[in-house]
Protein backbone atom coordinates (compact mmCIF):
# COMPACT_ATOMS: atom_id res chain seq x y z
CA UNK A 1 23.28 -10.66 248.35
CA UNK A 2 24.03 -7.69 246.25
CA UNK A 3 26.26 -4.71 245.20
CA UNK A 4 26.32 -3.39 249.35
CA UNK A 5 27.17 -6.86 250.10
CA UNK A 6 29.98 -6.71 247.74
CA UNK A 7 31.22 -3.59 248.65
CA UNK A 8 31.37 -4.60 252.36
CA UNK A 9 33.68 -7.08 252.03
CA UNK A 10 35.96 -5.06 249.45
CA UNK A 11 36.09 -2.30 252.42
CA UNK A 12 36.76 -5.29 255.19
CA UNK A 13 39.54 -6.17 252.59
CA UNK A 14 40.50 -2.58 252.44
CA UNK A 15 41.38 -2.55 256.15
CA UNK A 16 43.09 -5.74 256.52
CA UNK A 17 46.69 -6.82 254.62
CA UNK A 18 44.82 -7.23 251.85
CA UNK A 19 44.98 -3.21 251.27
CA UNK A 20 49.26 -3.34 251.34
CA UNK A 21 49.28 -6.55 249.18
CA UNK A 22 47.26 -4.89 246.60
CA UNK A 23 48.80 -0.93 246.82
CA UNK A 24 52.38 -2.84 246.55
CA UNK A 25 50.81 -4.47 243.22
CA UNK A 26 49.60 -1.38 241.58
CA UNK A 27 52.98 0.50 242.53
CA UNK A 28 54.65 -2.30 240.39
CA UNK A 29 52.97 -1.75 237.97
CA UNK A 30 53.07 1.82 237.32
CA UNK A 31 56.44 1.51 237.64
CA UNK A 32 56.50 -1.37 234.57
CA UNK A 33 54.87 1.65 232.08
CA UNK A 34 58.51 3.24 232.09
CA UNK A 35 60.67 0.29 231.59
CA UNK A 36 61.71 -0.75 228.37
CA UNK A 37 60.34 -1.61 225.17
CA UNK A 38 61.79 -5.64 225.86
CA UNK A 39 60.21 -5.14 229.49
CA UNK A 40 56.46 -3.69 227.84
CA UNK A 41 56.67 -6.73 225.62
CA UNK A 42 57.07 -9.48 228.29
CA UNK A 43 54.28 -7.95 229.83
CA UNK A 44 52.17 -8.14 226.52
CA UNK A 45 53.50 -11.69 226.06
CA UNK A 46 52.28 -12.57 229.42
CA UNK A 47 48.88 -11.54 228.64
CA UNK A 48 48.70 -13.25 225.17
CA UNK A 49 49.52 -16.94 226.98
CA UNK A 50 46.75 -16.03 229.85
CA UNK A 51 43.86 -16.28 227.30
CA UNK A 52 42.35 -19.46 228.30
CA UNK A 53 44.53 -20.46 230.50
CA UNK A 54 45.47 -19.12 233.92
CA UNK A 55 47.82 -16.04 234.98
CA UNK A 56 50.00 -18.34 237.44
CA UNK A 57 50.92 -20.85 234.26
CA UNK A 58 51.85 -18.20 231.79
CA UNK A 59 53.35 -16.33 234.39
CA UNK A 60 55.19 -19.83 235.45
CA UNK A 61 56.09 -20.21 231.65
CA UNK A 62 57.21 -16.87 230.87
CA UNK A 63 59.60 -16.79 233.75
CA UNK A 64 61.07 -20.63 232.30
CA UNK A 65 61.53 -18.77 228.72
CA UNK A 66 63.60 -15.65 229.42
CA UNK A 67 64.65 -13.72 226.74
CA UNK A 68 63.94 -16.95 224.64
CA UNK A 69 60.59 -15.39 224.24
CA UNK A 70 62.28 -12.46 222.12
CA UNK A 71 64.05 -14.71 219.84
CA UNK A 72 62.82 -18.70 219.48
CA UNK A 73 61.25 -19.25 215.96
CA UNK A 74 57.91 -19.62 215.81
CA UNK A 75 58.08 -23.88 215.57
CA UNK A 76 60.71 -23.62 217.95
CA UNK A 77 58.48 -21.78 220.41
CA UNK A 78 55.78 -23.93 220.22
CA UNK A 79 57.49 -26.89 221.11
CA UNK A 80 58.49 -25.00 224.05
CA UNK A 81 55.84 -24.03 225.11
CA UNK A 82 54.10 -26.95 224.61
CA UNK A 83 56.60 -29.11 226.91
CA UNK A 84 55.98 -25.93 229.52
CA UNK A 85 52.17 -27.15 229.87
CA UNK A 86 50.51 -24.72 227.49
CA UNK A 87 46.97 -25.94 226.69
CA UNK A 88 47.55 -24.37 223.01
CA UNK A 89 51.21 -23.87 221.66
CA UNK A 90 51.04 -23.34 218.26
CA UNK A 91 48.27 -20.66 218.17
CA UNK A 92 50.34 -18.73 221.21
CA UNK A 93 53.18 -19.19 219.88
CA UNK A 94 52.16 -17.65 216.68
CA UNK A 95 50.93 -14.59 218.51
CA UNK A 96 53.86 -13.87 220.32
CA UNK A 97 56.13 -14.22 217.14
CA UNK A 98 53.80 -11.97 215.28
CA UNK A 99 53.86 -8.93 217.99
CA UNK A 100 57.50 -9.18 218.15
CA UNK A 101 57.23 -6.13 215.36
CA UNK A 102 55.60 -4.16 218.36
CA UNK A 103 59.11 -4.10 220.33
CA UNK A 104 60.84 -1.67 218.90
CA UNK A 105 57.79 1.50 219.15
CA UNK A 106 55.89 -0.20 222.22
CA UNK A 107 57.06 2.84 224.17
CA UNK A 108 56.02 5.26 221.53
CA UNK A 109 52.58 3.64 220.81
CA UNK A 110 51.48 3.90 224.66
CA UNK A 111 53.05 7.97 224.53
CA UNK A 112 50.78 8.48 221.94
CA UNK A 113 47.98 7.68 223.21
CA UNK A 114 45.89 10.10 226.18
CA UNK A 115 42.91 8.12 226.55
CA UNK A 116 43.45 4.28 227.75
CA UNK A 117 40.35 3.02 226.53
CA UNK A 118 41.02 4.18 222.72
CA UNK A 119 44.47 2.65 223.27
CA UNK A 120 42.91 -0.57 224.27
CA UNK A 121 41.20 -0.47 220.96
CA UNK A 122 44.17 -0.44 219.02
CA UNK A 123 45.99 -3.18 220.75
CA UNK A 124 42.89 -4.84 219.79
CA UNK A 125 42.69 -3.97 216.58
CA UNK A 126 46.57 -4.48 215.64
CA UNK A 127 47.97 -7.22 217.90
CA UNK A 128 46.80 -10.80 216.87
CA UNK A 129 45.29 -12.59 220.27
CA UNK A 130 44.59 -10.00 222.12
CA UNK A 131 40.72 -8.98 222.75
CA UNK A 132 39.26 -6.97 225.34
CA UNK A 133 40.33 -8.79 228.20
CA UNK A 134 43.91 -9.24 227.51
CA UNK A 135 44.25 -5.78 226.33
CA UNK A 136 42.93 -4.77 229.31
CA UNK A 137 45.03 -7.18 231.45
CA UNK A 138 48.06 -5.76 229.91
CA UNK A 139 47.35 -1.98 230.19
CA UNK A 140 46.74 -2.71 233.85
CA UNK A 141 49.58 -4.67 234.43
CA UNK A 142 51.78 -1.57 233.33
CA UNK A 143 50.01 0.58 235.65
CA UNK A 144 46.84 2.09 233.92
CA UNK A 145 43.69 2.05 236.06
CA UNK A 146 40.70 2.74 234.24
CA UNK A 147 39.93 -0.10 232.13
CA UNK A 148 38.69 -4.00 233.84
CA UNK A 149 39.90 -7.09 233.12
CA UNK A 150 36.49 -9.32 232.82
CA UNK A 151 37.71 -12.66 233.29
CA UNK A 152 36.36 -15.83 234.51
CA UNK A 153 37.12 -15.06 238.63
CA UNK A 154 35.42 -11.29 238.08
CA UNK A 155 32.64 -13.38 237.11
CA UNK A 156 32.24 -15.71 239.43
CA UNK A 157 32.04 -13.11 241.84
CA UNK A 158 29.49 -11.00 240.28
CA UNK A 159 26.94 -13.73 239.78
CA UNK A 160 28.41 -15.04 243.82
CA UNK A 161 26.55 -11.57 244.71
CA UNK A 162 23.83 -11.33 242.51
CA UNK A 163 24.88 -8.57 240.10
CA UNK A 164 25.14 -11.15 237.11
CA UNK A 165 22.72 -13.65 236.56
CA UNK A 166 24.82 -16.13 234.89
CA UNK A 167 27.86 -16.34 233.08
CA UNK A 168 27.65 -15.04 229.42
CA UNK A 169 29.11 -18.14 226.89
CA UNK A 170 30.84 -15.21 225.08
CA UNK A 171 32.01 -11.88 225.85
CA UNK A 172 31.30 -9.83 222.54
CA UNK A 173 32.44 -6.58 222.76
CA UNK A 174 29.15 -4.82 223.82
CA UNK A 175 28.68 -7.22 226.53
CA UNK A 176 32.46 -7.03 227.68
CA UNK A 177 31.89 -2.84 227.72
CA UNK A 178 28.16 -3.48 229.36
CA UNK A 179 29.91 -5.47 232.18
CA UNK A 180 32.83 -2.99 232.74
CA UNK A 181 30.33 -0.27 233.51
CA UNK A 182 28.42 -2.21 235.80
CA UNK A 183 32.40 -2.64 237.48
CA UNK A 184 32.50 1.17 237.31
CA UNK A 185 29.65 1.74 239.50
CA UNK A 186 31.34 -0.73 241.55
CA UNK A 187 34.39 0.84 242.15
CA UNK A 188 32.84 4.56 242.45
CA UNK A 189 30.92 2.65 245.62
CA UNK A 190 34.41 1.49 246.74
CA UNK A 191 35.88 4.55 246.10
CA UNK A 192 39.23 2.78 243.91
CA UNK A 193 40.00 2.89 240.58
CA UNK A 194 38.89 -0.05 238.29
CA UNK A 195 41.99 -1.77 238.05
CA UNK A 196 42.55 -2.14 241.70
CA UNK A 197 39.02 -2.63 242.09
CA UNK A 198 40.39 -6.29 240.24
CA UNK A 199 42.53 -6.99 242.28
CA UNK A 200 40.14 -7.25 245.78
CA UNK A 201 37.42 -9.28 243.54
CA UNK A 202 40.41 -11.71 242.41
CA UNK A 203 41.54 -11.82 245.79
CA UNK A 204 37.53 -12.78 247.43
CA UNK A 205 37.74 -15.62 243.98
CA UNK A 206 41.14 -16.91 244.80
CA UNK A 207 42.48 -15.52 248.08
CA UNK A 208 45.79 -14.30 245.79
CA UNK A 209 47.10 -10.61 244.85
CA UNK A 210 49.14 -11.69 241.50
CA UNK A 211 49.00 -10.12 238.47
């Protein structure tokens, strides 16, 4: 198999329910970028508890929390979150508590940015927990569509059809940006944007459209 292979069954997707599952999806989220600073930050937050570990527990865990998440201590968040089934507590925990700060300029810091991909390196650079992928997770998830999210599904199906040869043991940053442009050929074939383009290969992974 290979990249036409791929792209085949991203356009059968494309013409099945699959298509109105994932539109819906990115409409939510480009509504998201004008909520609130508190609603920006839950979105961040989700992102920082779905590094190594998976989007339907932090998602599960964010929704038990609330507005707890703006305002537990850091011990007391912990504990929560490890009775909630969170592989590490303490280290999350601390990450959330240290980009409360962000809350009150999140809104500001995305205005002041044009290009997504320099904004992606300042969340990097300046929120504790966050590298390329979560970044990237959270930009999309507040409906920017030009950076990928290279996680362990995308993955999977890149090496299922032959465009990765295995999986790398760490994603430095030149690999991360190396496999993002091979993504960007991808969706050019498709002829979507990179962050729905995410969607359809987490859908052929998991047969879900979340988030």
């Amino acid at each position: 198999m290979g990249i036409k292979e791929l792209l085949d069954e991203i356009d059968r997707l494309r013409r099945g329910r699959v298509k109105d599952l994932v539109e819906g999806r990115m409409r939510e989220f480009e509504g998201l970028r004008n909520g609130s600073n508190e609603d920006l930050f839950k979105e961040l937050a989700f992102c920082l508890l779905t590094a190594n570990f998976s989007a339907e527990g932090a998602l599960r865990i964010l929704e038990s929390l609330g507005d707890d998440i703006f305002k537990l201590p850091e011990e007391e968040l912990a504990k929560r979150l490890g009775e909630l089934g969170h592989r590490y507590p303490r280290k999350r925990a601390e990450f959330i508590v240290g980009a409360r700060r962000l809350i009150p300029v999140l809104r500001d810091v995305l205005a002041s940015f044009k290009d997504e991909r320099l904004l992606r390196e300042w969340l990097v650079r300046n929120v504790r927990g966050l590298g390329y992928k979560e970044a990237s997770h959270f930009l999309r998830n507040i409906g920017y569509k030009n950076v990928s999210i290279v996680d362990f599904h995308v993955l999977k199906v890149l090496m299922r059809f032959g465009l990765l040869e295995e999986r790398p043991r760490s994603l430095s940053r030149r690999r991360y940006l190396e496999i993002e442009s091979l993504l960007e050929d991808l969706a050019r074939g498709a002829g979507i944007p990179l962050g729905e383009l995410d969607l359809y290969l987490w859908y052929l992974e998991t047969g879900k459209v979340i988030k």
